[in-house]
PDB file of N, CA and C in Angstrom:
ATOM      1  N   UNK A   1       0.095  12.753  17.473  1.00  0.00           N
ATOM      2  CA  UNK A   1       0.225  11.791  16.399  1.00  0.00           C
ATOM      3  C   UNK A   1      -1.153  11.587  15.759  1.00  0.00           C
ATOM      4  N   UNK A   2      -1.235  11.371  14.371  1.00  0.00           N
ATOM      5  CA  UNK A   2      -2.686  11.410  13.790  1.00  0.00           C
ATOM      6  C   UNK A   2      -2.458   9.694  13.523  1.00  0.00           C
ATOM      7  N   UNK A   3      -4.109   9.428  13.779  1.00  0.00           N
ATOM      8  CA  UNK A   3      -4.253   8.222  13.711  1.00  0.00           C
ATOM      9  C   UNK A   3      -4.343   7.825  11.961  1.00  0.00           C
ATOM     10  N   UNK A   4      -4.064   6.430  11.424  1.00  0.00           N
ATOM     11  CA  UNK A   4      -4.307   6.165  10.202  1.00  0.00           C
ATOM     12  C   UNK A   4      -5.658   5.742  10.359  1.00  0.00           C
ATOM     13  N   UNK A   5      -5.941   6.407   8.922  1.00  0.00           N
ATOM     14  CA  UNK A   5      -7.991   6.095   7.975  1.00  0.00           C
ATOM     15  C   UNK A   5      -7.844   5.408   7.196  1.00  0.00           C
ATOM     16  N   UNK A   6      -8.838   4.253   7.402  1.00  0.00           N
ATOM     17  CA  UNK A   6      -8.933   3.404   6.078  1.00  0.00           C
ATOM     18  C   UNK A   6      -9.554   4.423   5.139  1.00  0.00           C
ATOM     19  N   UNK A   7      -9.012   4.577   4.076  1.00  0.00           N
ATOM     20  CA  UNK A   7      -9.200   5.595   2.797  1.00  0.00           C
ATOM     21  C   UNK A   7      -8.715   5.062   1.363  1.00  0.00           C
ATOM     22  N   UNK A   8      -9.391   5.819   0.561  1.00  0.00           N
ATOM     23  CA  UNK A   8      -8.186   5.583  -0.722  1.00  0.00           C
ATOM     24  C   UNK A   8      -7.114   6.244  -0.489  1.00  0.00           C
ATOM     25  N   UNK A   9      -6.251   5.687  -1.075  1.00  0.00           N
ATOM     26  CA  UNK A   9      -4.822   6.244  -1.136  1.00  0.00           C
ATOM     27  C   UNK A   9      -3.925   6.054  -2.256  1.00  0.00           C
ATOM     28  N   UNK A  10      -3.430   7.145  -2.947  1.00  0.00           N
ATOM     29  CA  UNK A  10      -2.474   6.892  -4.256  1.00  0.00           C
ATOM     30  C   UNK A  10      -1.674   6.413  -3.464  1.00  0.00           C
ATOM     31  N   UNK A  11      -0.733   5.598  -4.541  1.00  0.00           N
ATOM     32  CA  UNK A  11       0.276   4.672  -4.253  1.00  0.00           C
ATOM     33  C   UNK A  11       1.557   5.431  -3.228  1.00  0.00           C
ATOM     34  N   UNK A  12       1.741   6.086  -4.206  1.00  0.00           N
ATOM     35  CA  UNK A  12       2.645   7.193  -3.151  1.00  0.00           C
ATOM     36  C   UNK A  12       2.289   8.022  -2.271  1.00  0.00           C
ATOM     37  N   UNK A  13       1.055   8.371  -1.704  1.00  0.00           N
ATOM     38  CA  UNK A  13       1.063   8.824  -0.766  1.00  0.00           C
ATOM     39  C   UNK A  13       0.771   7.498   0.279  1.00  0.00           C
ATOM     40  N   UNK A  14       0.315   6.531   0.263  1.00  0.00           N
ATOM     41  CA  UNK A  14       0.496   5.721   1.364  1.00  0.00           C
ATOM     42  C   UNK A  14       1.786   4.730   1.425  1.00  0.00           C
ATOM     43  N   UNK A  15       2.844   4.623  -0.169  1.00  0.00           N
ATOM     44  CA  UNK A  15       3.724   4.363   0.535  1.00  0.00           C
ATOM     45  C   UNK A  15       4.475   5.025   1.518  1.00  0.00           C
ATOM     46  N   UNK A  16       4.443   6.669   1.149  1.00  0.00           N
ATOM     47  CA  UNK A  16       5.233   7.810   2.082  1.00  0.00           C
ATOM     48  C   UNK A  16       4.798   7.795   3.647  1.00  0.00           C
ATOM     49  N   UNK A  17       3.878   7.096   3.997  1.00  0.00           N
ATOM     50  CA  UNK A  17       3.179   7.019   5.223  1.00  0.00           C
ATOM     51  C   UNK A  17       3.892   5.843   5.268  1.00  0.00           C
ATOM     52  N   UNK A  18       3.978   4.637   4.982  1.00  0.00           N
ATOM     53  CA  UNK A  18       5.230   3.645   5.571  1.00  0.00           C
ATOM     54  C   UNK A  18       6.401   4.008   5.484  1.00  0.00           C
ATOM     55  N   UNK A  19       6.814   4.756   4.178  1.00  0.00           N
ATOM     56  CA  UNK A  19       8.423   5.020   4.592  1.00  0.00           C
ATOM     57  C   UNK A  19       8.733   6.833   4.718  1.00  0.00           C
ATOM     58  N   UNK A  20       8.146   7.170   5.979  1.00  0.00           N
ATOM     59  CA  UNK A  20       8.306   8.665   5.698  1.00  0.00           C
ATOM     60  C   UNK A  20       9.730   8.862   5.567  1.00  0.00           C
ATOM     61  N   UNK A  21      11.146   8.879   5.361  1.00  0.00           N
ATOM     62  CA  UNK A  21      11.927   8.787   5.905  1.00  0.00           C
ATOM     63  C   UNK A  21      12.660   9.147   4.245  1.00  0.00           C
ATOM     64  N   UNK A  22      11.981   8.564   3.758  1.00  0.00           N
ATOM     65  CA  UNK A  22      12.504   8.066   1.903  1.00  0.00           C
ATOM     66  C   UNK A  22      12.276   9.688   1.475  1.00  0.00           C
ATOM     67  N   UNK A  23      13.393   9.978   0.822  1.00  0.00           N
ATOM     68  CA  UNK A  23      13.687  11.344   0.270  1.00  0.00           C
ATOM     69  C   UNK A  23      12.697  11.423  -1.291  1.00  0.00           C
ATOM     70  N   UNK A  24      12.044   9.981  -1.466  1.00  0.00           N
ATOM     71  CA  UNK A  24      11.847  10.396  -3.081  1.00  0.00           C
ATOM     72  C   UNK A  24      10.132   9.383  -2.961  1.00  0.00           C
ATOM     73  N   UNK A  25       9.778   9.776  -3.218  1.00  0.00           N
ATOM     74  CA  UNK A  25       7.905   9.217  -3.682  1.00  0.00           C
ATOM     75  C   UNK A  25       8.300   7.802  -4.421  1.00  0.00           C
ATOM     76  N   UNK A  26       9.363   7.942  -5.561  1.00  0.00           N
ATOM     77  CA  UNK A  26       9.649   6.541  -6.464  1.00  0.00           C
ATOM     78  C   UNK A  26      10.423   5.898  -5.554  1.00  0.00           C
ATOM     79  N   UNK A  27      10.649   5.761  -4.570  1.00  0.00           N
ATOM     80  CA  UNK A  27      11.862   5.032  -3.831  1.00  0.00           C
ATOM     81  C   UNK A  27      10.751   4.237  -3.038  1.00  0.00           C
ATOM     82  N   UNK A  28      10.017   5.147  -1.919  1.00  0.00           N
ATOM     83  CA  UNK A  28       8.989   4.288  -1.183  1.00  0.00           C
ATOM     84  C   UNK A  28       8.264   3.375  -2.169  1.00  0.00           C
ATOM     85  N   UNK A  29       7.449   3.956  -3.150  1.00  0.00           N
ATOM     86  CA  UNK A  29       6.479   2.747  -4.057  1.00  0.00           C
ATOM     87  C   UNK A  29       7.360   1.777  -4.183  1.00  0.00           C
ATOM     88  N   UNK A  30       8.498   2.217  -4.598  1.00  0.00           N
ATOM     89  CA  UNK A  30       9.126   0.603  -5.090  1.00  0.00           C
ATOM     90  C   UNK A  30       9.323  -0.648  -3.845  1.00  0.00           C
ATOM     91  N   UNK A  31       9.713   0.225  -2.716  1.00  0.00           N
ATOM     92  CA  UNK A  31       9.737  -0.387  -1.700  1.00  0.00           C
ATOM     93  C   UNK A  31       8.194  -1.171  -1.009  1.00  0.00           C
ATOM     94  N   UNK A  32       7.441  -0.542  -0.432  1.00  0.00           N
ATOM     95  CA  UNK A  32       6.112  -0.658  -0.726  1.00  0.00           C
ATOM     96  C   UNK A  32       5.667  -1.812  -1.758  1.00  0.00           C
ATOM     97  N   UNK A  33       5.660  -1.908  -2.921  1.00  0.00           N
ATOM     98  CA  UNK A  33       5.471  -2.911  -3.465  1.00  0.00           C
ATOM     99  C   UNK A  33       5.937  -3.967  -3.505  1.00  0.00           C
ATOM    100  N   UNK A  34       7.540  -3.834  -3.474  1.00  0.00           N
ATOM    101  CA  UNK A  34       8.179  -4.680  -2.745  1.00  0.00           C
ATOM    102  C   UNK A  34       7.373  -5.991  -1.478  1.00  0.00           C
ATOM    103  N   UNK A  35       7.278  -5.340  -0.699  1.00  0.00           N
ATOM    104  CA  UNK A  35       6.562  -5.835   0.158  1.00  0.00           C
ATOM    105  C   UNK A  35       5.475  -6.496   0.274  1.00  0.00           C
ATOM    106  N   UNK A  36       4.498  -5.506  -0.663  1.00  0.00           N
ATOM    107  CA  UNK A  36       3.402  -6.252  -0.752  1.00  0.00           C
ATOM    108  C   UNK A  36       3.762  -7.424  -1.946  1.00  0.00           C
ATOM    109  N   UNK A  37       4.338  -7.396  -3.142  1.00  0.00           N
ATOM    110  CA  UNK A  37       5.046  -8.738  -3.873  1.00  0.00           C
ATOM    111  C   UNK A  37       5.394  -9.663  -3.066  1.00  0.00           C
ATOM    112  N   UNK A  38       5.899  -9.744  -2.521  1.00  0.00           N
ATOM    113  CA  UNK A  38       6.944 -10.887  -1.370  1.00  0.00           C
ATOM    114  C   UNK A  38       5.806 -11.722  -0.995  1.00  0.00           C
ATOM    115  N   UNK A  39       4.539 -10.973  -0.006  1.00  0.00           N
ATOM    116  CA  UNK A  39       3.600 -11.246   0.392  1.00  0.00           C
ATOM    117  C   UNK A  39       2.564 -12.115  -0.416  1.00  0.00           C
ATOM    118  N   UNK A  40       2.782 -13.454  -1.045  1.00  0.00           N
ATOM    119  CA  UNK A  40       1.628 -13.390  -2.091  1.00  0.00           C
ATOM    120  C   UNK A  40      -0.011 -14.219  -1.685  1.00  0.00           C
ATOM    121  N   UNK A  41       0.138 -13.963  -0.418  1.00  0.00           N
ATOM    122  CA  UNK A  41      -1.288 -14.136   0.214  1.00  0.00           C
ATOM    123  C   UNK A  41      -2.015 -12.570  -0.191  1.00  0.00           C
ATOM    124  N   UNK A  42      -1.574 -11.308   0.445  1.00  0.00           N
ATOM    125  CA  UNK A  42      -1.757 -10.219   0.067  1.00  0.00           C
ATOM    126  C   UNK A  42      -2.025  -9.901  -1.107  1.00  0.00           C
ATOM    127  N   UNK A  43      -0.875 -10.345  -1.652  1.00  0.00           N
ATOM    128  CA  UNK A  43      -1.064 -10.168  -3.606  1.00  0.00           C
ATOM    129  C   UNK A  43      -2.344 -10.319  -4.255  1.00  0.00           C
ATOM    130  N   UNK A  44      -2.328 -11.278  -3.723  1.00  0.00           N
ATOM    131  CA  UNK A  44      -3.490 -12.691  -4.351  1.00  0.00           C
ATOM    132  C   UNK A  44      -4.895 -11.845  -3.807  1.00  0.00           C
ATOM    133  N   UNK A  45      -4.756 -11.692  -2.411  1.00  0.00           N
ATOM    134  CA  UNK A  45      -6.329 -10.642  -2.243  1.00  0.00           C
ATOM    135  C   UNK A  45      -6.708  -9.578  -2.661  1.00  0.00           C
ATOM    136  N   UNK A  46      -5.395  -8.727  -3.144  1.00  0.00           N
ATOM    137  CA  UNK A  46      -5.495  -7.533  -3.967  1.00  0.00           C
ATOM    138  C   UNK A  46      -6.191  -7.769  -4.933  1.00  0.00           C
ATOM    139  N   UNK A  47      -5.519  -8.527  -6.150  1.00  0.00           N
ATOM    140  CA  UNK A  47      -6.106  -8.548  -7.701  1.00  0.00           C
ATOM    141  C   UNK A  47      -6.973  -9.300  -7.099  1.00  0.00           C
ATOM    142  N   UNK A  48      -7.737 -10.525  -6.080  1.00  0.00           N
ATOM    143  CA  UNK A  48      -9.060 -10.389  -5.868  1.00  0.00           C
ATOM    144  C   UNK A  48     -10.254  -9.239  -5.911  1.00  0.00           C
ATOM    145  N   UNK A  49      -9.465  -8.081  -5.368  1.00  0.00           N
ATOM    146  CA  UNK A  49     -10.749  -7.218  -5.210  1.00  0.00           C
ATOM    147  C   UNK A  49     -10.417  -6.068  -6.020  1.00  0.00           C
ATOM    148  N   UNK A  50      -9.807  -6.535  -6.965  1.00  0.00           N
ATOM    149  CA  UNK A  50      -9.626  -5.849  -8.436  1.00  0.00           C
ATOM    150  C   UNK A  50      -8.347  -4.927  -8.531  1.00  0.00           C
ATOM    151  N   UNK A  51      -7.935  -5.139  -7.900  1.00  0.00           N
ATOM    152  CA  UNK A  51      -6.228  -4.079  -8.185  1.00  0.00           C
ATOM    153  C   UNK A  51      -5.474  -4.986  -8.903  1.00  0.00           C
ATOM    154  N   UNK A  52      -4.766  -3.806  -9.888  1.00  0.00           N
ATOM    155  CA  UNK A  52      -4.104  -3.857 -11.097  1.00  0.00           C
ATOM    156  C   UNK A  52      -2.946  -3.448 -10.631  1.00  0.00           C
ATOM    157  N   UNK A  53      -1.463  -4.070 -11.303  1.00  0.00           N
ATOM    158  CA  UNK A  53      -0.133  -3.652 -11.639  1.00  0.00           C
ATOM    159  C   UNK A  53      -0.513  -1.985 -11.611  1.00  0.00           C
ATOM    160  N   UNK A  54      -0.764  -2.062 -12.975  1.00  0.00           N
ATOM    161  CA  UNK A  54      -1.045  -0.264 -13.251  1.00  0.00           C
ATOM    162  C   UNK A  54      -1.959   0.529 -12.453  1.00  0.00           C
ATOM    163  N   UNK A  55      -2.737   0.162 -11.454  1.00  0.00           N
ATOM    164  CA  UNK A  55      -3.722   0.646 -10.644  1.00  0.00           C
ATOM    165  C   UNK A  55      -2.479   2.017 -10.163  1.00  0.00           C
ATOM    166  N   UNK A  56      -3.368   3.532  -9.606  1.00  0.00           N
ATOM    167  CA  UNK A  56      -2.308   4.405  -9.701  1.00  0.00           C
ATOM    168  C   UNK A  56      -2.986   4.702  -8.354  1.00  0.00           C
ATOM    169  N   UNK A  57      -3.993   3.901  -7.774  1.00  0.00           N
ATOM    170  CA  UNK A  57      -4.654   4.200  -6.486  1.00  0.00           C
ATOM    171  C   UNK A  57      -5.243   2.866  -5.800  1.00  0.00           C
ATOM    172  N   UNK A  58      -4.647   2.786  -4.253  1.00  0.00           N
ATOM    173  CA  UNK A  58      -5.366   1.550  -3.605  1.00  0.00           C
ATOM    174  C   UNK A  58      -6.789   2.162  -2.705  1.00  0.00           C
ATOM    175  N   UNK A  59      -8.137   1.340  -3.421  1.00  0.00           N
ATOM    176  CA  UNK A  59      -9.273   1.290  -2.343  1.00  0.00           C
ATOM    177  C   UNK A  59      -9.329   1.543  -1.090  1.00  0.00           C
ATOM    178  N   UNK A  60     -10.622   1.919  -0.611  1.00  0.00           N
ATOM    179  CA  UNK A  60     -10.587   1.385   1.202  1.00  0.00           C
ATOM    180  C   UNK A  60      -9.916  -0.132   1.129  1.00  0.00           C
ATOM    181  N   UNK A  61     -10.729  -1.020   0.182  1.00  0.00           N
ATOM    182  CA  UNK A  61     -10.813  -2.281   0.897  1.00  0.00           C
ATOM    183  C   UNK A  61      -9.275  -2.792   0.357  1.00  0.00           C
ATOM    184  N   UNK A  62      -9.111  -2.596  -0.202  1.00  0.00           N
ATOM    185  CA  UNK A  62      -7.095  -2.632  -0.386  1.00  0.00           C
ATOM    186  C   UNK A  62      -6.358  -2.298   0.755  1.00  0.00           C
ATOM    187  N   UNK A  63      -6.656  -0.928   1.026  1.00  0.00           N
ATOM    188  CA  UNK A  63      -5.861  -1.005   2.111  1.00  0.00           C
ATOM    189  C   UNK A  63      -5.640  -1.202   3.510  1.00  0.00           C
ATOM    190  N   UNK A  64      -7.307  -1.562   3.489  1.00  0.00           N
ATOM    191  CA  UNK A  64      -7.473  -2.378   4.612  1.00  0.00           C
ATOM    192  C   UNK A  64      -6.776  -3.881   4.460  1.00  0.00           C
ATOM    193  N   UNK A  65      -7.093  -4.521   3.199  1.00  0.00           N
ATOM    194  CA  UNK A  65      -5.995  -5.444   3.358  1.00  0.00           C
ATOM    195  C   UNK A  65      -4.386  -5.294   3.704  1.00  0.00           C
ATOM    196  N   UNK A  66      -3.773  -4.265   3.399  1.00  0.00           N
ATOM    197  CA  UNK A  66      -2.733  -3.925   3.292  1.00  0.00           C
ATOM    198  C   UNK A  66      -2.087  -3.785   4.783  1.00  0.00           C
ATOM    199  N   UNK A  67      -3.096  -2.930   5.306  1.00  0.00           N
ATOM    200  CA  UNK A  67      -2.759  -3.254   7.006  1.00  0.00           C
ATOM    201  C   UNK A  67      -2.941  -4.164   7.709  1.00  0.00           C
ATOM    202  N   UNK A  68      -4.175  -5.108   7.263  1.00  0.00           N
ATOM    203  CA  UNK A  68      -4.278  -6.196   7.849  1.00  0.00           C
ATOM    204  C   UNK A  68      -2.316  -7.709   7.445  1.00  0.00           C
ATOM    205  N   UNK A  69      -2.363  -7.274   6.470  1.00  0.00           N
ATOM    206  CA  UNK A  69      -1.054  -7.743   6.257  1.00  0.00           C
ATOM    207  C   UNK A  69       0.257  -7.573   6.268  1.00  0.00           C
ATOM    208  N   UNK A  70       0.427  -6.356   6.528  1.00  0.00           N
ATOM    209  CA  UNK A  70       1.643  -5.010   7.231  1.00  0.00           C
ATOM    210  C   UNK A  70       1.842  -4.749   8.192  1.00  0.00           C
ATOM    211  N   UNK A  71       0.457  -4.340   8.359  1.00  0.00           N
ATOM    212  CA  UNK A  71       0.498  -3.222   9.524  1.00  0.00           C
ATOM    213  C   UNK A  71      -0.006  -1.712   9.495  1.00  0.00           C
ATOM    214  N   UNK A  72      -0.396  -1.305  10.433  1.00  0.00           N
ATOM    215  CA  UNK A  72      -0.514   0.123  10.005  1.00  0.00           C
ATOM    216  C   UNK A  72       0.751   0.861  10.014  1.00  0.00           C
ATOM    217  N   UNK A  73       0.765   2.170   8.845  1.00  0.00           N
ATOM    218  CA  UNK A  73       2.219   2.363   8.842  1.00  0.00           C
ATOM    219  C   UNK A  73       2.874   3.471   9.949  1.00  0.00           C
TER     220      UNK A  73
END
């Protein structure tokens, strides 16, 4: 099993790492965002450290939030 890297990550490739399972790249993001929406402590630290709606890639420090509020996937 490979361990997860805090890295950048396009949207779809780290939603596909939470939902490997999802037959389609647009299915996980939506889901994926999903999640992180719901979350609006998360939310709220994102567009803190500058992520955008349209952002087409999350930071290290994004997605270190992201696990810190998820999980690793």
């Amino acid at each position: 099993m490979n361990q997860f890297r805090i890295k950048t990550y396009g949207k779809s490739e780290l939603a596909m790492l939470y939902f490997p399972t999802d037959s389609n790249t647009h299915i996980s993001v939506n889901r994926l965002m999903s999640w992180i929406n719901r979350n609006t402590t998360l939310l709220a630290a994102l567009y803190t450290s500058g992520y955008r709606k349209s952002s087409k890639f999350f930071t290290p420090r994004q997605v270190r939030l992201i696990v810190e509020y998820l999980g690793e996937p």
